[in-house]
N, C-alpha and C. Protein backbone atom coordinates (compact mmCIF):
# COMPACT_ATOMS: atom_id res chain seq x y z
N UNK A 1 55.19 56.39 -21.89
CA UNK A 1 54.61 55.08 -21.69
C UNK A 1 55.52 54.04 -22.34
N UNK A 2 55.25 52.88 -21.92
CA UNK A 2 56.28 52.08 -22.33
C UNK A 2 55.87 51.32 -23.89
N UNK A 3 56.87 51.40 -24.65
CA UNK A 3 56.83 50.96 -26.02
C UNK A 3 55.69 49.11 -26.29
N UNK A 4 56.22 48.80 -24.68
CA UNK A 4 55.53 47.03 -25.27
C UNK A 4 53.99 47.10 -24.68
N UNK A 5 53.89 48.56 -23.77
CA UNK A 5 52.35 48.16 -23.17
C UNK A 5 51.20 49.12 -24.32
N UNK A 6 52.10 50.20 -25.22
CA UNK A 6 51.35 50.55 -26.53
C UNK A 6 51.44 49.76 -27.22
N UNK A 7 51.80 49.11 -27.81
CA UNK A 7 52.10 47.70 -29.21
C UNK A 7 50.88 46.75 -28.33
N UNK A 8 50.76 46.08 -27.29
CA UNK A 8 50.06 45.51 -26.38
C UNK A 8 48.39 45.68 -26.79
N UNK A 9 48.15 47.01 -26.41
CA UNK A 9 47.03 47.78 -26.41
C UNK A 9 46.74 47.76 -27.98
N UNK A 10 47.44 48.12 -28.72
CA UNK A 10 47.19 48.28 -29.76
C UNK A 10 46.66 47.25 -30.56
N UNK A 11 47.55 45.70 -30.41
CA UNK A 11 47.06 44.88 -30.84
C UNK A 11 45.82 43.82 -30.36
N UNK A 12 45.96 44.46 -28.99
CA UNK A 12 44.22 43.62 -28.17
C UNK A 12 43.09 44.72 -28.88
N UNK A 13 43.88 45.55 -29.44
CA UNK A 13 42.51 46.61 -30.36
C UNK A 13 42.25 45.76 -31.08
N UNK A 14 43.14 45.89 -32.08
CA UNK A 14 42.91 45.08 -33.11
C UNK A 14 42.45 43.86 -33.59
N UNK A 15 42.57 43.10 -32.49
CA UNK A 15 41.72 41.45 -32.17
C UNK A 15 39.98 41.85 -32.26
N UNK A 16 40.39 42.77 -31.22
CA UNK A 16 38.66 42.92 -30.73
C UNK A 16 37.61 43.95 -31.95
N UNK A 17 38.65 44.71 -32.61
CA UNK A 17 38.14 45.51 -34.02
C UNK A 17 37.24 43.85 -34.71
N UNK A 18 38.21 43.13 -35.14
CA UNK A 18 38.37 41.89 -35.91
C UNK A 18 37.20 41.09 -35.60
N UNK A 19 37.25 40.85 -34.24
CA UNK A 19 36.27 39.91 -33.94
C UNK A 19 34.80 40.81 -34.07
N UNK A 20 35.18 41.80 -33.97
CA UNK A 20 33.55 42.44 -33.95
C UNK A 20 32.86 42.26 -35.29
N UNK A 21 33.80 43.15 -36.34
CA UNK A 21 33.88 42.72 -37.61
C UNK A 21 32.99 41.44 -37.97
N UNK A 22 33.82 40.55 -37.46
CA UNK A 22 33.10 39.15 -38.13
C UNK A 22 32.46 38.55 -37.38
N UNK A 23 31.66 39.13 -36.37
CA UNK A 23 30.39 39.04 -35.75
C UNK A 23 29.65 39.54 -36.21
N UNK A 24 29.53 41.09 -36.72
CA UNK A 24 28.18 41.34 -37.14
C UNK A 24 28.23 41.09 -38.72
N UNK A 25 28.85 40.58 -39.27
CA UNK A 25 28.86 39.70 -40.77
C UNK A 25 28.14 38.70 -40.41
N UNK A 26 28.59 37.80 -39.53
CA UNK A 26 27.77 36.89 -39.44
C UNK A 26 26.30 36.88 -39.09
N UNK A 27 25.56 38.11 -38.56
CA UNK A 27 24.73 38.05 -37.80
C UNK A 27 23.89 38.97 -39.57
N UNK A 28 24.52 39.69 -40.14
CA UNK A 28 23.73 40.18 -41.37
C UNK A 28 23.39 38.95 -42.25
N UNK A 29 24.31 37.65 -42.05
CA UNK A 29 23.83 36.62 -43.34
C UNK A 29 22.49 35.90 -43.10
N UNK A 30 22.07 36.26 -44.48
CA UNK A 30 21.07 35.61 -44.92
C UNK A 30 20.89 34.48 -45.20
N UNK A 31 20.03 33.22 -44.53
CA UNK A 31 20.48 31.51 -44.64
C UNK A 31 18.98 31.49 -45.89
N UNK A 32 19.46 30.69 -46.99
CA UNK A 32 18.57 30.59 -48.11
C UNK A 32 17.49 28.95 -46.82
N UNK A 33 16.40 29.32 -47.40
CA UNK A 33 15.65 28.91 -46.39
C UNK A 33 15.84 26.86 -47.21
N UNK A 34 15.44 26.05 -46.66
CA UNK A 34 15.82 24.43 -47.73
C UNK A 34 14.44 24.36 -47.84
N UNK A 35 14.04 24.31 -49.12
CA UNK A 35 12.57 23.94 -49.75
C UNK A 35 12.69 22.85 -50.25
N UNK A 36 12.42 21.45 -49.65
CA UNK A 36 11.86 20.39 -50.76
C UNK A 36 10.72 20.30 -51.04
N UNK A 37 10.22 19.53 -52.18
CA UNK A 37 8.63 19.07 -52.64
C UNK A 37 9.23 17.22 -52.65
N UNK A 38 7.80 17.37 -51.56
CA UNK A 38 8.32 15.45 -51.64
C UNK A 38 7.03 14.71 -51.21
N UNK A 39 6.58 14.30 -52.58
CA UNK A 39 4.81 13.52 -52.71
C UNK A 39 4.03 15.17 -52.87
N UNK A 40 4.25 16.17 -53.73
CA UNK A 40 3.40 16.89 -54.13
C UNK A 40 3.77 18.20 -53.11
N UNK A 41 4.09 17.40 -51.82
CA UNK A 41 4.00 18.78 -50.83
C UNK A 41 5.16 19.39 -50.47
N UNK A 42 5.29 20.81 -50.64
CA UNK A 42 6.52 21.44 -50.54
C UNK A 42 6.43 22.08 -49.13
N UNK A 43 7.90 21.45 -48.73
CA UNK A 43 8.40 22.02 -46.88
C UNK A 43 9.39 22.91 -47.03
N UNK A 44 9.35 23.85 -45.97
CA UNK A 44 10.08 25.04 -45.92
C UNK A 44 10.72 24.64 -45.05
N UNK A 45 12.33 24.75 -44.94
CA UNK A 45 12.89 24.09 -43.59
C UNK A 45 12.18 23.13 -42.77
N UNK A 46 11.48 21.89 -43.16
CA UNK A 46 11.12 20.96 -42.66
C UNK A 46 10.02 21.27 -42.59
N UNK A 47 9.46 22.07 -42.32
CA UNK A 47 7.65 22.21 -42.45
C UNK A 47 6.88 22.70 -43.06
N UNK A 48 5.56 21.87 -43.16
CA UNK A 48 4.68 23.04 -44.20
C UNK A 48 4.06 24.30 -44.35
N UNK A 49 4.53 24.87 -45.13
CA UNK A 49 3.81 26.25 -44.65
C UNK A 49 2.48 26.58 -44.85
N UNK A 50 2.13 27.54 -43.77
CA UNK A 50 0.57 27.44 -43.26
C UNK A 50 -0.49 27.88 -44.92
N UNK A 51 -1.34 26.99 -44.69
CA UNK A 51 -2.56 27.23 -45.90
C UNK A 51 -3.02 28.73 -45.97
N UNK A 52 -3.63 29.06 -47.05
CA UNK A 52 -3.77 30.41 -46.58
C UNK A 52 -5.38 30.11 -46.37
N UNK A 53 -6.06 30.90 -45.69
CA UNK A 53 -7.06 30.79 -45.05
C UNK A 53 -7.98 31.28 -46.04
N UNK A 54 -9.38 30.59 -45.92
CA UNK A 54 -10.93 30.86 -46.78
C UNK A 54 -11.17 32.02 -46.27
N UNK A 55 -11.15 33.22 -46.74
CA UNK A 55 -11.69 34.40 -45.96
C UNK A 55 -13.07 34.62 -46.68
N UNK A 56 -13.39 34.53 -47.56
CA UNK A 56 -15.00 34.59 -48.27
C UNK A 56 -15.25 33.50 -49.12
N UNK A 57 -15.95 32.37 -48.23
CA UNK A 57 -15.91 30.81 -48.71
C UNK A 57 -17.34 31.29 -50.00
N UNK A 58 -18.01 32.27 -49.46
CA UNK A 58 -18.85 32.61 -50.94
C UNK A 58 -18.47 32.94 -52.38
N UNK A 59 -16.96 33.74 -52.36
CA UNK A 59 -17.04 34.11 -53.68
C UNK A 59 -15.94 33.27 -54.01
N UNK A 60 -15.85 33.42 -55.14
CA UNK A 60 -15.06 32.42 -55.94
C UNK A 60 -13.64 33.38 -56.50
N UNK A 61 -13.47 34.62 -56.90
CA UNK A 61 -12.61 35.23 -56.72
C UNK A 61 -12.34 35.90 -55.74
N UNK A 62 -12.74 36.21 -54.58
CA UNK A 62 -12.09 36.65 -53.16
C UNK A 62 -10.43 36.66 -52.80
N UNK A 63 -10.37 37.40 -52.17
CA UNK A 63 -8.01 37.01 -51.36
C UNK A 63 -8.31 35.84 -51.55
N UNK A 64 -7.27 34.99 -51.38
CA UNK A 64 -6.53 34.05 -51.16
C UNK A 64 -7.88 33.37 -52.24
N UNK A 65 -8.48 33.27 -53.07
CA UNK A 65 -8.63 31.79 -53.80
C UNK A 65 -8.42 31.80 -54.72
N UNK A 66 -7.51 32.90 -55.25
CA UNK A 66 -7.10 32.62 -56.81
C UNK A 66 -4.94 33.84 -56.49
N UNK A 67 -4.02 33.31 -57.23
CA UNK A 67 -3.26 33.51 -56.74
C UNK A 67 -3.30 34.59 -58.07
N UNK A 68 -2.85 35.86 -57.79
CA UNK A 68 -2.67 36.91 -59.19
C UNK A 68 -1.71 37.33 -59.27
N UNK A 69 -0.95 38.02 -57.95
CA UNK A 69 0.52 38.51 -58.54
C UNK A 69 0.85 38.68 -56.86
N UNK A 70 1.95 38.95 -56.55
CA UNK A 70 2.58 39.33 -55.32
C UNK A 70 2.48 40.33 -54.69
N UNK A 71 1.76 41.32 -56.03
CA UNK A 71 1.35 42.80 -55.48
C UNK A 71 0.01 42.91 -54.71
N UNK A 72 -0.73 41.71 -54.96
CA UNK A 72 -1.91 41.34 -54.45
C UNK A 72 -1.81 41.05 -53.41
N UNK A 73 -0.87 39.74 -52.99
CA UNK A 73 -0.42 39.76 -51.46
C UNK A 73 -0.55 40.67 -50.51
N UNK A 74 0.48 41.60 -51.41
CA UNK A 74 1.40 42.61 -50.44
C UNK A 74 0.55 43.97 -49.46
N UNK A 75 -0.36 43.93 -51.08
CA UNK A 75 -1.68 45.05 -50.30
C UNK A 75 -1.95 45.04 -48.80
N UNK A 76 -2.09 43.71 -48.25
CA UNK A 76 -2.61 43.05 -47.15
C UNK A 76 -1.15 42.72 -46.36
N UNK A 77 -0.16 42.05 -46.45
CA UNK A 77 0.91 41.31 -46.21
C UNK A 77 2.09 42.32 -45.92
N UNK A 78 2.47 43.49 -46.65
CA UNK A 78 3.32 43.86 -46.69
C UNK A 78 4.01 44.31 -45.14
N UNK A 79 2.86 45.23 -44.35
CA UNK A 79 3.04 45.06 -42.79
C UNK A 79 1.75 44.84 -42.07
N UNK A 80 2.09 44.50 -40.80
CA UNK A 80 0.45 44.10 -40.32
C UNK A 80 0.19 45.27 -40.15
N UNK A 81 -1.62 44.83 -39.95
CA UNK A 81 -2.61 45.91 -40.30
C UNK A 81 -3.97 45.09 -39.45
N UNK A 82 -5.16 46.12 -39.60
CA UNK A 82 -6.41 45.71 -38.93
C UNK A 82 -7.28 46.02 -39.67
N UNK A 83 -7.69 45.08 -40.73
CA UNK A 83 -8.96 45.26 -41.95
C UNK A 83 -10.46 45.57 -41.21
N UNK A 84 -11.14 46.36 -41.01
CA UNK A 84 -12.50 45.85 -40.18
C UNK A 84 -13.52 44.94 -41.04
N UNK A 85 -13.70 44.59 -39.88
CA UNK A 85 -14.58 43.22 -40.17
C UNK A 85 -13.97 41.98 -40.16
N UNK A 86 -12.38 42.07 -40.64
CA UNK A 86 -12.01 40.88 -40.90
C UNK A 86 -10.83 40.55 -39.82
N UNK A 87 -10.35 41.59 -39.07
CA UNK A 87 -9.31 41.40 -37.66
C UNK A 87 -8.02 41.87 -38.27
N UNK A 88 -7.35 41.45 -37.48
CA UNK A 88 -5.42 41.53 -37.41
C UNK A 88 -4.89 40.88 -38.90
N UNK A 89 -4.45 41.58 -39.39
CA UNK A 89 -3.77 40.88 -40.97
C UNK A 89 -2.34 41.02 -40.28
N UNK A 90 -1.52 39.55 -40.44
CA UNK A 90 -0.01 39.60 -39.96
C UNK A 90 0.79 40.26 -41.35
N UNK A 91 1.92 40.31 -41.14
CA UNK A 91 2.74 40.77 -42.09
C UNK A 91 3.63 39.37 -42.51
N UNK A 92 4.06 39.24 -43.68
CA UNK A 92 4.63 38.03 -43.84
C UNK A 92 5.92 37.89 -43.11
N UNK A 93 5.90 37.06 -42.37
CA UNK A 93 7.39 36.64 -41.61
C UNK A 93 8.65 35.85 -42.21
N UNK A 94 8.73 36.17 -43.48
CA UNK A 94 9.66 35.76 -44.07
C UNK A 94 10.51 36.48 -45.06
N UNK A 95 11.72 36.39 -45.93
CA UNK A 95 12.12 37.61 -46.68
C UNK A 95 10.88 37.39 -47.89
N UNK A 96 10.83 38.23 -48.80
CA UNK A 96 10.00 38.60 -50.02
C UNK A 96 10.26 37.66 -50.88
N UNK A 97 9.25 36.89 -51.60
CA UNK A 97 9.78 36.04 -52.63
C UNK A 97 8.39 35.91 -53.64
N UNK A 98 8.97 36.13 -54.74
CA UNK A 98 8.19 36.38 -56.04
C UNK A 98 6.98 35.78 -56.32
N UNK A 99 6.50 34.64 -55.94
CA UNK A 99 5.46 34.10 -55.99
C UNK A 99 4.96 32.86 -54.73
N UNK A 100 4.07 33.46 -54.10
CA UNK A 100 3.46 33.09 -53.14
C UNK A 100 3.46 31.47 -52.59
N UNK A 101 2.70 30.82 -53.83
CA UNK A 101 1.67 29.98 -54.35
C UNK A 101 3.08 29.07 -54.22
N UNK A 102 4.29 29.30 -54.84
CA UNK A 102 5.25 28.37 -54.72
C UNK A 102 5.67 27.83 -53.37
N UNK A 103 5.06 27.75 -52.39
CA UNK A 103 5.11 27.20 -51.23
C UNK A 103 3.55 27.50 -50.32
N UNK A 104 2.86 28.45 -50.67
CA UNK A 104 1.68 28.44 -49.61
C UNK A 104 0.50 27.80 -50.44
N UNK A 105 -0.13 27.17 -50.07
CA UNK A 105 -1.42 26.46 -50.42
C UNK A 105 -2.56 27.14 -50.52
N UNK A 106 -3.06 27.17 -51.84
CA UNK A 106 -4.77 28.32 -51.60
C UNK A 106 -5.78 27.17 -51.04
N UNK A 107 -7.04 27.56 -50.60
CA UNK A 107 -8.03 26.88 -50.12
C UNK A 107 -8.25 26.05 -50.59
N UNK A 108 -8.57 26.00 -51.86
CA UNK A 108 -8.63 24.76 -52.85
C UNK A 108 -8.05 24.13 -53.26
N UNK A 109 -6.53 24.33 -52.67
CA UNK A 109 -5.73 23.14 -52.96
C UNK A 109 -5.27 22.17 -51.87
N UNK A 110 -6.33 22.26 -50.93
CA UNK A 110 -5.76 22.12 -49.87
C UNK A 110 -5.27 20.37 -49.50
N UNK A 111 -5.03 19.88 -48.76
CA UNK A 111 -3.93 18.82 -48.88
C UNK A 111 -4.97 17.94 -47.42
């Protein structure tokens, strides 16, 4: 075979190795999400994130009206699930972050 159509081949490998490369780099990065607080209320990439919902407007310690730890969340949050009685629990659609409350709103704080 001829010396310039291997060197040829070899180096349209190597482009396309390259470019693949730094395609799926790009596609693994993680974009830190932009949180401001501005007049009390904190936006997640421009919007607010959803309240968390009154699920037992009777009790006063119930989910969501008192914030305890992330492990509390997660019970419920970690993947969706179907509580009976209470329906479809989503899974959180966002990466994991240490405390909830620093962007989601409990019932009683509501805005």
């Amino acid at each position: 075979m001829n010396k310039t159509i291997v060197y040829s081949l070899v180096a349209v490998a190597g482009i396309m190795l390259a470019i693949i490369t730094f395609t799926i780099q790009d596609f693994n990065k993680t974009t830190e999400p932009d949180i401001v607080k501005k007049d009390g209320v904190i936006y997640v990439d421009g919007q607010i994130p959803p309240q968390l919902s009154d699920l037992f407007p009777d009790q006063e310690d119930g989910p969501h009206q008192k914030y305890v730890d992330e492990k509390s969340c997660l019970k419920c949050h970690n993947q969706e699930m179907t509580i009976p009685g209470m329906g479809l629990v989503s899974k959180i659609s966002h990466e994991f972050r240490s405390d909830c409350v620093s962007c989601h709103l409990l019932p009683s704080k509501a805005i």
